[in-house]
PDB file of N, CA and C in Angstrom:
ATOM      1  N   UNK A   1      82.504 118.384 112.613  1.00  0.00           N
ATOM      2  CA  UNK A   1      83.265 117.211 112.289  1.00  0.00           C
ATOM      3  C   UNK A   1      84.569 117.237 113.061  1.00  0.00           C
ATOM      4  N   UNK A   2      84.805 115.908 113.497  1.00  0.00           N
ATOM      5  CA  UNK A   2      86.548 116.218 114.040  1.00  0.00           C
ATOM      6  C   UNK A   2      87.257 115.577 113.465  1.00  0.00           C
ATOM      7  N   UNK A   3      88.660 115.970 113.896  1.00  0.00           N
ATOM      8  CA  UNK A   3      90.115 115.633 113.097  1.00  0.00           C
ATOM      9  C   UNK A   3      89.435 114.518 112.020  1.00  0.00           C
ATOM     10  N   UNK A   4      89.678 113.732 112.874  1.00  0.00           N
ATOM     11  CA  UNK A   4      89.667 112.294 112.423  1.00  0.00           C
ATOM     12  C   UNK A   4      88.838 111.728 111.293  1.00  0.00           C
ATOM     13  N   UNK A   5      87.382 112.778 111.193  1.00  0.00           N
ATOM     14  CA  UNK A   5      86.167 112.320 110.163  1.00  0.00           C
ATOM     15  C   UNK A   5      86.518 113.477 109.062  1.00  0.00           C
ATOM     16  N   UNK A   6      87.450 114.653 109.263  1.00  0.00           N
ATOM     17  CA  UNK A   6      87.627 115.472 108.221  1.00  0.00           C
ATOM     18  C   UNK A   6      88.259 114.742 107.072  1.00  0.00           C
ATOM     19  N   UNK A   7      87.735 114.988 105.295  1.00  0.00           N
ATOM     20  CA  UNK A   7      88.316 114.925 104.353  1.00  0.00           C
ATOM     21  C   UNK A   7      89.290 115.806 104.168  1.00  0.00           C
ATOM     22  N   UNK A   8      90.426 114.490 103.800  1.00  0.00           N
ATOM     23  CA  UNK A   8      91.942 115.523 103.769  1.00  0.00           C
ATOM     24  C   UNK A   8      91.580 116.365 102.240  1.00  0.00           C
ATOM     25  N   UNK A   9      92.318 117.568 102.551  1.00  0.00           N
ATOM     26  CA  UNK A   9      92.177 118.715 101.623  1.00  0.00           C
ATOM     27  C   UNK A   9      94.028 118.584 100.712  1.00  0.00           C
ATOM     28  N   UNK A  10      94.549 117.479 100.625  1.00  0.00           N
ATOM     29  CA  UNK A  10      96.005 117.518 100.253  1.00  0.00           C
ATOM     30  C   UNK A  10      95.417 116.926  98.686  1.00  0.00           C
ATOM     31  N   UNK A  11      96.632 117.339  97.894  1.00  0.00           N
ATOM     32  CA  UNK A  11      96.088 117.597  96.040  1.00  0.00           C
ATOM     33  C   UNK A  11      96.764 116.055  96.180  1.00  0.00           C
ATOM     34  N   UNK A  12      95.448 115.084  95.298  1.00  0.00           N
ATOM     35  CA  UNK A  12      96.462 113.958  95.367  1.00  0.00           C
ATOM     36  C   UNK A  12      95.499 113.737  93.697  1.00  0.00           C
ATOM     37  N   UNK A  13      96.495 113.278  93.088  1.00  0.00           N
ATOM     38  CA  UNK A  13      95.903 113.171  91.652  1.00  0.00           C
ATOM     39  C   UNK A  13      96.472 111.853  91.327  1.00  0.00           C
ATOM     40  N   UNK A  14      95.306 110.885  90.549  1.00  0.00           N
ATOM     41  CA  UNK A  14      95.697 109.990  89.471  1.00  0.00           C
ATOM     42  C   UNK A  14      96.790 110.046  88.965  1.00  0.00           C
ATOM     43  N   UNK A  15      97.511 108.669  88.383  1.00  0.00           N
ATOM     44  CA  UNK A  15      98.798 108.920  87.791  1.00  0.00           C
ATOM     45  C   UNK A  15      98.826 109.630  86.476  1.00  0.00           C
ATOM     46  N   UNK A  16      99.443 110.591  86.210  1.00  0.00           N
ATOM     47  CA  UNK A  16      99.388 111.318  84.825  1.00  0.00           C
ATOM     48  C   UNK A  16      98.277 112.102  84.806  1.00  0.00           C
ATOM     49  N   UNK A  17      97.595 112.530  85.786  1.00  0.00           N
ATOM     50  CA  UNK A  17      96.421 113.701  85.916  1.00  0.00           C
ATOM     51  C   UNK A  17      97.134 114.796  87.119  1.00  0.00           C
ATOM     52  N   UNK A  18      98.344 114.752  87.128  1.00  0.00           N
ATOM     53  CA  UNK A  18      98.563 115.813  88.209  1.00  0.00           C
ATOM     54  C   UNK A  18      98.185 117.156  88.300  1.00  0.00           C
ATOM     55  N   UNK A  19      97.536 117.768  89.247  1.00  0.00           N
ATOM     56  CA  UNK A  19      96.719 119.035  88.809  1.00  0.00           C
ATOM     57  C   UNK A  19      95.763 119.017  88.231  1.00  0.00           C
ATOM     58  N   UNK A  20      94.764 117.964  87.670  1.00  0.00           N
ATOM     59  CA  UNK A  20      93.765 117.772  86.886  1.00  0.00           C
ATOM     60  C   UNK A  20      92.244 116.843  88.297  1.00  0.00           C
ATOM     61  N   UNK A  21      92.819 116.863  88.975  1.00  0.00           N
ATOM     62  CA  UNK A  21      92.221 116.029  89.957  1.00  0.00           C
ATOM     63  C   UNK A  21      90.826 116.670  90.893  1.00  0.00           C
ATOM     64  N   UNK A  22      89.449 116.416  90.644  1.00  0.00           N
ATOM     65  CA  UNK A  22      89.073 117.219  91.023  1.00  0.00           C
ATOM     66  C   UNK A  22      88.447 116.643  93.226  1.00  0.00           C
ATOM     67  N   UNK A  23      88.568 117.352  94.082  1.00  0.00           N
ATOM     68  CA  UNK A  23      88.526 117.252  95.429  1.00  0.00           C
ATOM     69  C   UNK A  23      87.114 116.991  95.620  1.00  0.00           C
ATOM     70  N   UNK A  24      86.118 116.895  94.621  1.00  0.00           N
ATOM     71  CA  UNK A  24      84.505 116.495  94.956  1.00  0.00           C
ATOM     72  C   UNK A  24      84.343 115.481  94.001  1.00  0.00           C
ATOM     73  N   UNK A  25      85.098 114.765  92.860  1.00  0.00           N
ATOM     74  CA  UNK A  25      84.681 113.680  92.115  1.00  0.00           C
ATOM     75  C   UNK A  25      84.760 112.319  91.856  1.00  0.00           C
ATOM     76  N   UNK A  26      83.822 111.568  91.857  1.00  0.00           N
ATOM     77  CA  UNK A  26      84.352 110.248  92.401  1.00  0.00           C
ATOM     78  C   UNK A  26      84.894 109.871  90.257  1.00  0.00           C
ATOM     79  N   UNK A  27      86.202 108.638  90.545  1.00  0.00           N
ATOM     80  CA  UNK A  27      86.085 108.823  89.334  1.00  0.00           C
ATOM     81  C   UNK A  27      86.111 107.038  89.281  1.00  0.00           C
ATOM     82  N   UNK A  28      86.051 106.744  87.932  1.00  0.00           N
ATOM     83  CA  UNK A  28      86.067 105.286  87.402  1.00  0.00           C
ATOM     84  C   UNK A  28      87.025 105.107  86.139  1.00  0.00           C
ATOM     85  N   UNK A  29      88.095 104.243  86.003  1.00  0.00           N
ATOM     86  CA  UNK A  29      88.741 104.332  85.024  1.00  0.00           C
ATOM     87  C   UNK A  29      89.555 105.945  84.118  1.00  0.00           C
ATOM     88  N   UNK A  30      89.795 106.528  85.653  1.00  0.00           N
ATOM     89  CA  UNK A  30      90.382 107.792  85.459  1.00  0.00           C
ATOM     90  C   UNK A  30      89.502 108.658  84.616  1.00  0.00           C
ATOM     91  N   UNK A  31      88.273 108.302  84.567  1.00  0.00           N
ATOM     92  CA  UNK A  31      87.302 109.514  84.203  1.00  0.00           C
ATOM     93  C   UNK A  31      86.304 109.979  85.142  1.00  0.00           C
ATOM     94  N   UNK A  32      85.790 110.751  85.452  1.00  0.00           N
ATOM     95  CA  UNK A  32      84.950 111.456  86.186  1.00  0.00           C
ATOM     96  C   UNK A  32      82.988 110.843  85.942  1.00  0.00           C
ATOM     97  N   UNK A  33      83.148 110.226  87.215  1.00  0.00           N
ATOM     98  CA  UNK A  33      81.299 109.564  87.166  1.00  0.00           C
ATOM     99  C   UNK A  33      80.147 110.044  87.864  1.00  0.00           C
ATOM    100  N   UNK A  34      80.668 111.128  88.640  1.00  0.00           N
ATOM    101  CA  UNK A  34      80.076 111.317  89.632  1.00  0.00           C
ATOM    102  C   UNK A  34      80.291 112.722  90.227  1.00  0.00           C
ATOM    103  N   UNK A  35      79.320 113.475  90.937  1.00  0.00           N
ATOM    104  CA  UNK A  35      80.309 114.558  92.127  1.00  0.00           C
ATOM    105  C   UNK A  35      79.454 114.626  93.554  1.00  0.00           C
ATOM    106  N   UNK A  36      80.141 114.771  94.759  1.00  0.00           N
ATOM    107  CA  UNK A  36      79.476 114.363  95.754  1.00  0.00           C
ATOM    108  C   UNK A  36      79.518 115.806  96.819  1.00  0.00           C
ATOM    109  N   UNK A  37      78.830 116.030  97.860  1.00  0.00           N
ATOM    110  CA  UNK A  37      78.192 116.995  98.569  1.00  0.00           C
ATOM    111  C   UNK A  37      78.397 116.023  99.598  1.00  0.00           C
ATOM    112  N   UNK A  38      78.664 116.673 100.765  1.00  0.00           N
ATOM    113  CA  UNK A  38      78.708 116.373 102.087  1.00  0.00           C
ATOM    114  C   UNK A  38      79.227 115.365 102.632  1.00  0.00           C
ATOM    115  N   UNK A  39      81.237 115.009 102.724  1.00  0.00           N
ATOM    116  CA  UNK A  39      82.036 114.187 102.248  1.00  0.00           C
ATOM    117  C   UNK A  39      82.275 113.980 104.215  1.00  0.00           C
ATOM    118  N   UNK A  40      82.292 112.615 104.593  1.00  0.00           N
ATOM    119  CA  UNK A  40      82.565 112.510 106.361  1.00  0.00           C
ATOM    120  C   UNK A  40      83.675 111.351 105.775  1.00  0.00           C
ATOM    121  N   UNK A  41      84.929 111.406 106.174  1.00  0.00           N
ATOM    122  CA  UNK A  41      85.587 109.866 105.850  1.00  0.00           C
ATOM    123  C   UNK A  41      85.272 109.774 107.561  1.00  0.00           C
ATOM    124  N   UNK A  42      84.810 107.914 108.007  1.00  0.00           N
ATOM    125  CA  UNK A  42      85.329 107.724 108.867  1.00  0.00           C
ATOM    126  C   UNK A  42      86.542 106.512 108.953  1.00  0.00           C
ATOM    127  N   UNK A  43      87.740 107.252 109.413  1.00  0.00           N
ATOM    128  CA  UNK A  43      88.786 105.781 109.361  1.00  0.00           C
ATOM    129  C   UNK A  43      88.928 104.713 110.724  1.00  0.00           C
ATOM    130  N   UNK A  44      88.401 105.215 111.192  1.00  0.00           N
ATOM    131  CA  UNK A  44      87.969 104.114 112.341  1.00  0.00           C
ATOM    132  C   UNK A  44      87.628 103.115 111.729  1.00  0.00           C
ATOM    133  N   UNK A  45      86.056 103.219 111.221  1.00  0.00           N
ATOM    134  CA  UNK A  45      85.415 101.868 110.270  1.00  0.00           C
ATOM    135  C   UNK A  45      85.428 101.940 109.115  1.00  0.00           C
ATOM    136  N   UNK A  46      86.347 102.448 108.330  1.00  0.00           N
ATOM    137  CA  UNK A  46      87.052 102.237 107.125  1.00  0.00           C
ATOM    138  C   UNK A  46      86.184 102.930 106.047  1.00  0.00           C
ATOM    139  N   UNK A  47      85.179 103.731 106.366  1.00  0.00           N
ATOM    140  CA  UNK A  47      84.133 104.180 105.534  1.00  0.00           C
ATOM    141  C   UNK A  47      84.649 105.448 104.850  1.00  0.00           C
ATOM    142  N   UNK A  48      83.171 106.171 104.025  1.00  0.00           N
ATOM    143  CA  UNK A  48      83.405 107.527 103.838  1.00  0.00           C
ATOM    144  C   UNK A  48      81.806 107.260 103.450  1.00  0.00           C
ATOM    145  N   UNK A  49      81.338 108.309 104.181  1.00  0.00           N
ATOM    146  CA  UNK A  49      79.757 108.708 103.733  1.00  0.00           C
ATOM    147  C   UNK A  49      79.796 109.628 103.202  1.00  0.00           C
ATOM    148  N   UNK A  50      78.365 109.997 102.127  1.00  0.00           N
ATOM    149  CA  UNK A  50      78.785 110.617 101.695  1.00  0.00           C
ATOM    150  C   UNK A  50      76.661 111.166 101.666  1.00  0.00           C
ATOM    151  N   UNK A  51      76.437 112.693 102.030  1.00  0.00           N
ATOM    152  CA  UNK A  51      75.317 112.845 102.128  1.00  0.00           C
ATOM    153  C   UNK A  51      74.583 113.110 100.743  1.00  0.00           C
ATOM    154  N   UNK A  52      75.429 113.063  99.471  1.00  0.00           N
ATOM    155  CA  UNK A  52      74.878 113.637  98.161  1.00  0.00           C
ATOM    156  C   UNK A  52      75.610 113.100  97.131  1.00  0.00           C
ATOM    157  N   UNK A  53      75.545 112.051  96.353  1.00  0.00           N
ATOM    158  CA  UNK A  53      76.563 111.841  94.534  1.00  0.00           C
ATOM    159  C   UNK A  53      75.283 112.448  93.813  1.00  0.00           C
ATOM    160  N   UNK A  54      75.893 112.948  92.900  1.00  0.00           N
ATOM    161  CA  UNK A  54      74.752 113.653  91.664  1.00  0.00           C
ATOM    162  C   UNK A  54      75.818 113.067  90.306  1.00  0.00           C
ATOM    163  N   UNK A  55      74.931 113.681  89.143  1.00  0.00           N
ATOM    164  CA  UNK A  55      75.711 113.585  88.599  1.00  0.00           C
ATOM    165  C   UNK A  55      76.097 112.294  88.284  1.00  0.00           C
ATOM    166  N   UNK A  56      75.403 110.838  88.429  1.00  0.00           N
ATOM    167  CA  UNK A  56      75.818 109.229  89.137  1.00  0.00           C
ATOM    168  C   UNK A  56      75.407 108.989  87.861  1.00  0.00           C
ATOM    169  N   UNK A  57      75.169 108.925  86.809  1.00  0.00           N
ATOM    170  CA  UNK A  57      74.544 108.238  85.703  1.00  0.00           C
ATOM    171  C   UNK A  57      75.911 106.956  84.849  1.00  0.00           C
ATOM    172  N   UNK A  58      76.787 107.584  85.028  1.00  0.00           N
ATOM    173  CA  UNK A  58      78.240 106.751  84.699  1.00  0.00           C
ATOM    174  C   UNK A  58      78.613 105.978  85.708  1.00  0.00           C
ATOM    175  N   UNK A  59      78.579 105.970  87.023  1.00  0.00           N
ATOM    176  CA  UNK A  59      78.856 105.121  87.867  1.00  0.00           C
ATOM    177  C   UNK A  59      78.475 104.042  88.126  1.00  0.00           C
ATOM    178  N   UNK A  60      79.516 102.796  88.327  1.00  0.00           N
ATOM    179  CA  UNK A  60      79.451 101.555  87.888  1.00  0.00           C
ATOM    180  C   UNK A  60      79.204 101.490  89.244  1.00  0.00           C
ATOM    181  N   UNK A  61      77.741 101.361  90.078  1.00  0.00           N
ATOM    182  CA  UNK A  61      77.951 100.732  91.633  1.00  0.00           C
ATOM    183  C   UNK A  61      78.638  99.721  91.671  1.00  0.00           C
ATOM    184  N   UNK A  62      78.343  98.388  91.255  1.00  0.00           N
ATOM    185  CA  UNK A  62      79.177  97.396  91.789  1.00  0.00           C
ATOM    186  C   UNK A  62      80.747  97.230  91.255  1.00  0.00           C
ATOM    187  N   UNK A  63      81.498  98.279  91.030  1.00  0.00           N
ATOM    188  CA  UNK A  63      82.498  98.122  90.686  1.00  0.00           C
ATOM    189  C   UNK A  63      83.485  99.645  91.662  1.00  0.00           C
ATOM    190  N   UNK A  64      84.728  98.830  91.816  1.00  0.00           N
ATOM    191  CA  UNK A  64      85.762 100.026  92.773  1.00  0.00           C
ATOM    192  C   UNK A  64      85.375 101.241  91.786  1.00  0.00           C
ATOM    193  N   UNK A  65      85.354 102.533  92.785  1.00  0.00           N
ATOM    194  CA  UNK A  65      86.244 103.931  92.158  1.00  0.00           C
ATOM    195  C   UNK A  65      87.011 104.598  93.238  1.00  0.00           C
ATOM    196  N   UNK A  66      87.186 105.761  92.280  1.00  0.00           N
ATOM    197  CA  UNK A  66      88.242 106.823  93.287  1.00  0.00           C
ATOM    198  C   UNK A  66      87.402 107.732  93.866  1.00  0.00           C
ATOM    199  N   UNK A  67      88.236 108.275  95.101  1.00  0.00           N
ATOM    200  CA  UNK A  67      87.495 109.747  95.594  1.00  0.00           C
ATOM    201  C   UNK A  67      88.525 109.723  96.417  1.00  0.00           C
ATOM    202  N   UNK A  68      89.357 111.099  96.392  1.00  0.00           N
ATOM    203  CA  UNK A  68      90.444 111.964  96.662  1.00  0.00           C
ATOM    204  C   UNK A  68      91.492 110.945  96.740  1.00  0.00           C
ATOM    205  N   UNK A  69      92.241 110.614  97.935  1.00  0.00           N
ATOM    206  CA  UNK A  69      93.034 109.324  97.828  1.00  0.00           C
ATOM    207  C   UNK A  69      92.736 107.767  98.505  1.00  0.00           C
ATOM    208  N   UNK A  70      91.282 107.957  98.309  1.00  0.00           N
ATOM    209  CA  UNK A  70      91.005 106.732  98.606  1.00  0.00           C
ATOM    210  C   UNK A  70      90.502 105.753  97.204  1.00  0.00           C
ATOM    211  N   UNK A  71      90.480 104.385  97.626  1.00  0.00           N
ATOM    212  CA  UNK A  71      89.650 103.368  96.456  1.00  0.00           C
ATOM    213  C   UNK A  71      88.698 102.823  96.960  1.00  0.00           C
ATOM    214  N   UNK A  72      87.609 102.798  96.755  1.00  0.00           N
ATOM    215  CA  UNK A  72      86.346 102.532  97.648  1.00  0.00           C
ATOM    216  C   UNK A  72      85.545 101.359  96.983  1.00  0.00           C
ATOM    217  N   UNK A  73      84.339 101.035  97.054  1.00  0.00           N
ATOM    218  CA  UNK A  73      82.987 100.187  96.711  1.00  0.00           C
ATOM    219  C   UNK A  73      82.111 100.776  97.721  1.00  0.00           C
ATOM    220  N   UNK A  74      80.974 101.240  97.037  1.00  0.00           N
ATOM    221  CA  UNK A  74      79.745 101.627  97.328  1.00  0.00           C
ATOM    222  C   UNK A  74      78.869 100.524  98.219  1.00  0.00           C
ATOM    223  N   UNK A  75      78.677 100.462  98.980  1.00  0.00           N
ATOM    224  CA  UNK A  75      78.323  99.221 100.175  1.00  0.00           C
ATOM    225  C   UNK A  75      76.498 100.055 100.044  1.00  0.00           C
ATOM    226  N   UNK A  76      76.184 101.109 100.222  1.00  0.00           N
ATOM    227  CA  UNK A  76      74.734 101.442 100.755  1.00  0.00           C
ATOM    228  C   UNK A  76      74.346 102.576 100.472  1.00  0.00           C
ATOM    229  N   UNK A  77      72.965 102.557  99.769  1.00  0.00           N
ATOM    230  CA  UNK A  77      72.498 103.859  99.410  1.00  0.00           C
ATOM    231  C   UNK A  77      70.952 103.783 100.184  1.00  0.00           C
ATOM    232  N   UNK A  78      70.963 104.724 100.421  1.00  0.00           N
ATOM    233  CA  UNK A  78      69.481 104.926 101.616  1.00  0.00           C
ATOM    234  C   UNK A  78      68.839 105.705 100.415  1.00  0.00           C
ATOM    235  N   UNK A  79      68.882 106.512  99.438  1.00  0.00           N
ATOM    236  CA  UNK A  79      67.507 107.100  98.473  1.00  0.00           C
ATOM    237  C   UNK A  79      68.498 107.156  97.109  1.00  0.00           C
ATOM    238  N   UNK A  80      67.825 106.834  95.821  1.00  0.00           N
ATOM    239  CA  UNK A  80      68.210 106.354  94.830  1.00  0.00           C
ATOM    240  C   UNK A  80      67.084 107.403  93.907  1.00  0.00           C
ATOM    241  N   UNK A  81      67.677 108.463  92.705  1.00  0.00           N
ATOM    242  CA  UNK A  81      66.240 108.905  92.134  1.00  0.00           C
ATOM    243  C   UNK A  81      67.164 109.135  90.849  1.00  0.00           C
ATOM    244  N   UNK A  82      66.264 109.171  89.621  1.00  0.00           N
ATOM    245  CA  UNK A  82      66.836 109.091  88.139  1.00  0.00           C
ATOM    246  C   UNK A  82      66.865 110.496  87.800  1.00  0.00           C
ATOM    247  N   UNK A  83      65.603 111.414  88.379  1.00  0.00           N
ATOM    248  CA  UNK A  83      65.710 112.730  88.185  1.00  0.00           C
ATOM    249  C   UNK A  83      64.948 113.522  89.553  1.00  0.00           C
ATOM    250  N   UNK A  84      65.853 114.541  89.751  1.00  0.00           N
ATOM    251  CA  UNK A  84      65.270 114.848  90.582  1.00  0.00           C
ATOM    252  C   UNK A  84      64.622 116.405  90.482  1.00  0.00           C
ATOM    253  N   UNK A  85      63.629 116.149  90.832  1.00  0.00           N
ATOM    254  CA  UNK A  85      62.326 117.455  89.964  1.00  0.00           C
ATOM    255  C   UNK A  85      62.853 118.855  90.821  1.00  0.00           C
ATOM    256  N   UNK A  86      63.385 118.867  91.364  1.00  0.00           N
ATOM    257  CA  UNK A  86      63.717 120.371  92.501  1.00  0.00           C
ATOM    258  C   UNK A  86      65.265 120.982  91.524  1.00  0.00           C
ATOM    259  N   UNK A  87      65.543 119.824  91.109  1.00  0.00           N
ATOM    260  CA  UNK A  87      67.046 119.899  90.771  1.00  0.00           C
ATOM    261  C   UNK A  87      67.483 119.235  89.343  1.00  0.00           C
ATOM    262  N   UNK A  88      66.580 119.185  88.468  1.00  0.00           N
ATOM    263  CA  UNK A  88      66.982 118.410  87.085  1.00  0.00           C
ATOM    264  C   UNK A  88      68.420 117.991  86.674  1.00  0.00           C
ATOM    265  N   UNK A  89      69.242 119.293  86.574  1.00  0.00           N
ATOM    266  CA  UNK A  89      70.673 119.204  86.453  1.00  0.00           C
ATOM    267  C   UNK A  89      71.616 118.601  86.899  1.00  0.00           C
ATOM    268  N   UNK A  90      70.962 117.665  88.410  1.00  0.00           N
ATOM    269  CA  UNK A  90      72.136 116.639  88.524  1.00  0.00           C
ATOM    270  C   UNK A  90      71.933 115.505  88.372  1.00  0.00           C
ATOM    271  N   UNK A  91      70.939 115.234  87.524  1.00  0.00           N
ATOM    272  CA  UNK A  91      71.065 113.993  86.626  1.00  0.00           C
ATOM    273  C   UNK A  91      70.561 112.623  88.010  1.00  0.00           C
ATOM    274  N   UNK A  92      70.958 111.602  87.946  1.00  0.00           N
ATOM    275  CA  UNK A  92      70.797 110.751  88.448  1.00  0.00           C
ATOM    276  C   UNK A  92      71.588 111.261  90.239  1.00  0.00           C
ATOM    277  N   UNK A  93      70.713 110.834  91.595  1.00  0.00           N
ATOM    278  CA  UNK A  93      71.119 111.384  92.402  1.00  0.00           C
ATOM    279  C   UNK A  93      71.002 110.040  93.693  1.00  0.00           C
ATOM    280  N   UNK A  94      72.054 110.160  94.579  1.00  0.00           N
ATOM    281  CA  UNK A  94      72.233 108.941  95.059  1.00  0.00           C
ATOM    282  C   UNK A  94      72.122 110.106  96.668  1.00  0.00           C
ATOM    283  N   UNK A  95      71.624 109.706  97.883  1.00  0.00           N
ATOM    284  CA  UNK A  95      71.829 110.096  98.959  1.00  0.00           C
ATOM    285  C   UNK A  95      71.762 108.778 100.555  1.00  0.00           C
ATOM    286  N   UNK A  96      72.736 109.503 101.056  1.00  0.00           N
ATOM    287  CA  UNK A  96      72.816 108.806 102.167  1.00  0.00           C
ATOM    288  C   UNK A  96      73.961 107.560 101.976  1.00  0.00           C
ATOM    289  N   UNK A  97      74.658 107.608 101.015  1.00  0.00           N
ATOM    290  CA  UNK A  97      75.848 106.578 100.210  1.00  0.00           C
ATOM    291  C   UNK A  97      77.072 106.422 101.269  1.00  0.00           C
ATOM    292  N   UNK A  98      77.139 104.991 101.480  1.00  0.00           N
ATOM    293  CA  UNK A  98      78.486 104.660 102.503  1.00  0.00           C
ATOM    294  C   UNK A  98      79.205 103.823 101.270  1.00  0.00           C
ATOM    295  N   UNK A  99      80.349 104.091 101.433  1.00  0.00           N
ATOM    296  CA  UNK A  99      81.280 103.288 100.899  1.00  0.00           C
ATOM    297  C   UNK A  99      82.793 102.668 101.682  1.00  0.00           C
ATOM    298  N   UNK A 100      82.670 101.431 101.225  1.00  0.00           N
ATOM    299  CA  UNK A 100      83.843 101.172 102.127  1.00  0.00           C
ATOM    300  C   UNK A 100      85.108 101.543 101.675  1.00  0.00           C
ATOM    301  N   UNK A 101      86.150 101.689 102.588  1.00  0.00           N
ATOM    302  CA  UNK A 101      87.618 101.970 102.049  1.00  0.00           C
ATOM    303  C   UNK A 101      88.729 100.415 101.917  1.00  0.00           C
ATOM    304  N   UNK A 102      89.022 100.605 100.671  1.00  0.00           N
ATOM    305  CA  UNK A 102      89.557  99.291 100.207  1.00  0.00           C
ATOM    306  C   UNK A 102      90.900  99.308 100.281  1.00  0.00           C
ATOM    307  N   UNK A 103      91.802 100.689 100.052  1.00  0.00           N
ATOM    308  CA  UNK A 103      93.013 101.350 100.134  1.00  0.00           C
ATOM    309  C   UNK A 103      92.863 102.566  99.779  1.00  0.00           C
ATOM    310  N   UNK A 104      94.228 102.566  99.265  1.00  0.00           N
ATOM    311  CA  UNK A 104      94.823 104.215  98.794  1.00  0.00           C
ATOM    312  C   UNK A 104      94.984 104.027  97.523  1.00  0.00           C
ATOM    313  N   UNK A 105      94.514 104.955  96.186  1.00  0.00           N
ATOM    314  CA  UNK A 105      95.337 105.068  94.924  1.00  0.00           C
ATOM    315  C   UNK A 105      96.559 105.249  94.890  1.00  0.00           C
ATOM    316  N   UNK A 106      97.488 104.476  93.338  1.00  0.00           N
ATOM    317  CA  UNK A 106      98.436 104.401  93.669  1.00  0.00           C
ATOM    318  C   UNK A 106      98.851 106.103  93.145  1.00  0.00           C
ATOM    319  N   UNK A 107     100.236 106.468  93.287  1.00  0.00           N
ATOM    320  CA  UNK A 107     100.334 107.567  93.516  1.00  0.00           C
ATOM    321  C   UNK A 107     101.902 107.883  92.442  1.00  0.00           C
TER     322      UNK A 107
END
């Protein structure tokens, strides 16, 4: 990955969650919906792919969330499964997920 597609590693937390913020979770209404595997932001085209959400059973697709200091909407999922038999434990599993970047949380 270069500069530019690396996810920044800087602690940026929800208002009144400082230190509580976790660097793999997408969240919704300052709660945690999601956790994602294999994070590319690109800011060129305003994206962030993302190769893995697990864990998706709370996540409102058609509605904004968070992930690190961005605010996104889920634009595209290439494989969609409710359980996945190799891996039971992460619940509902989303792969191949682009989301667009809408801004920054406020801070």
């Amino acid at each position: 990955m270069s500069e530019e597609t690396k996810a920044p590693a800087s602690a940026t937390a929800p208002a009144g969650q400082a230190g509580k913020y976790e660097e793999d979770a997408i969240y919704q209404d300052g709660k945690i919906v999601a956790r994602v595997l294999g994070v590319e932001v690109r800011s060129s085209s305003s994206e962030v792919h993302f190769d893995e959400v697990n864990d998706s059973e709370l996540l409102m697709l058609p509605e904004e969330c968070e992930f690190q200091k961005y605010r996104l909407i889920v634009k595209r999922i290439e494989y969609a499964s409710r359980i996945d038999k190799t891996a039971p434990h992460k619940g509902r599993v989303l792969r191949g997920v682009v989301a667009e970047i809408l801004g920054y949380r406020e801070q």
